[in-house]
Protein backbone atom coordinates (compact mmCIF):
# COMPACT_ATOMS: atom_id res chain seq x y z
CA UNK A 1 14.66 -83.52 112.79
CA UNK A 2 14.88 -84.60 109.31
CA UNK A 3 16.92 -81.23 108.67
CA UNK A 4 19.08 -82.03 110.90
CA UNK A 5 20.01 -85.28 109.48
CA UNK A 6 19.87 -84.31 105.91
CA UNK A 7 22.76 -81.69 106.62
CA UNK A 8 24.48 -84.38 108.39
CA UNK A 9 24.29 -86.69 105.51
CA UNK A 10 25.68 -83.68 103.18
CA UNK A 11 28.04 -82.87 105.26
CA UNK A 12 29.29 -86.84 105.51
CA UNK A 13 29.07 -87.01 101.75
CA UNK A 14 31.13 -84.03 101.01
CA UNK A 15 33.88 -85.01 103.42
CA UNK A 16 33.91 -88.22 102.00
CA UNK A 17 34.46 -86.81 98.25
CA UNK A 18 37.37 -84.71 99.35
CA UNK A 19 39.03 -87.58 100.59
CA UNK A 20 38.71 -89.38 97.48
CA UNK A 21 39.39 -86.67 95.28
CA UNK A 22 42.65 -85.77 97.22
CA UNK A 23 44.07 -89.26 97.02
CA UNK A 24 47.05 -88.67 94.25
CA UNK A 25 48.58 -91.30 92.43
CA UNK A 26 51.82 -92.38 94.41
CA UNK A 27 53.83 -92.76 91.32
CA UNK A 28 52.83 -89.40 89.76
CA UNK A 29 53.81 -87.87 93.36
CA UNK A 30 56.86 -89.46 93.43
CA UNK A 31 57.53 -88.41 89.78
CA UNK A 32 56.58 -84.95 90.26
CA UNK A 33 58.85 -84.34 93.37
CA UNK A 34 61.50 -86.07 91.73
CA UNK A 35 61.15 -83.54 88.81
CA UNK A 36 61.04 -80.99 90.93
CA UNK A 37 64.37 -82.22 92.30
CA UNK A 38 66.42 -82.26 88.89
CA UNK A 39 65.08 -78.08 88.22
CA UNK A 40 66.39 -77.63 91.48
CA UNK A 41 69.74 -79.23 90.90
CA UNK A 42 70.03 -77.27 87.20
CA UNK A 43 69.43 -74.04 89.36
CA UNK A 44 72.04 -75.08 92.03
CA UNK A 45 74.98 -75.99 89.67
CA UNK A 46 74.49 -72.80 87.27
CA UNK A 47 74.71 -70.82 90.45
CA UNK A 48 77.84 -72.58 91.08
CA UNK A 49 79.40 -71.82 87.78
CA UNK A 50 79.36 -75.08 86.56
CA UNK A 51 80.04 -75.15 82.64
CA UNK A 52 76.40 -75.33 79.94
CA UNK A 53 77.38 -78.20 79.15
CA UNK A 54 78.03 -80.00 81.83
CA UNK A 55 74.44 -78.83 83.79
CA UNK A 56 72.25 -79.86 81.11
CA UNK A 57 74.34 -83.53 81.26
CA UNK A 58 73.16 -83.86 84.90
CA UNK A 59 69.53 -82.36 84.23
CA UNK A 60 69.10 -84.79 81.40
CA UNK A 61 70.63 -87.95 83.16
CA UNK A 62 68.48 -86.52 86.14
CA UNK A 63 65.37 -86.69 84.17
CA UNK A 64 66.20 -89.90 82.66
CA UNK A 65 66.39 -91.43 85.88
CA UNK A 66 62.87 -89.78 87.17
CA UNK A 67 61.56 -91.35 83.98
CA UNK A 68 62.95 -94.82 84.84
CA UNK A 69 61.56 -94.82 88.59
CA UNK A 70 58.24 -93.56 87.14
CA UNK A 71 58.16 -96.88 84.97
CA UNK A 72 59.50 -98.86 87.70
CA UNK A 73 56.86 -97.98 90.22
CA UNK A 74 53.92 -98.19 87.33
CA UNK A 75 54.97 -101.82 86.79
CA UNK A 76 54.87 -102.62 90.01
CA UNK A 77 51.44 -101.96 90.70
């Protein structure tokens, strides 16, 4: 019997360390996806045939605004 509930235990104890070790900062998320968004959006308009110049002007102001919503949501926690 003891067994029994030992491996219970364990088993309640490891489930409950996943879920805290999964739980991601929100901003970081946000900031990552975001990130993710402005590569994407480089890819898309060289594909296009949009000019050097002009696709690193909307990956940079893209990044700049990432960085902005990433301070945004850190000072409002």
């Amino acid at each position: 019997m003891k067994r029994k509930t030992y491996l219970a235990l364990l088993a309640l104890s490891g489930g409950l360390t996943m879920v805290f070790a999964a739980n991601v900062d929100k901003c970081t998320e946000k900031f990552n996806s975001c990130t993710e968004s402005c590569v994407n959006l480089k890819a898309q308009l060289k594909a296009h045939g949009s000019t050097p110049e002009s696709v690193e002007g909307r990956y940079k102001e893209c990044s700049q605004d990432c960085d902005k919503a990433l301070k945004a949501c850190q000072t409002k926690k």
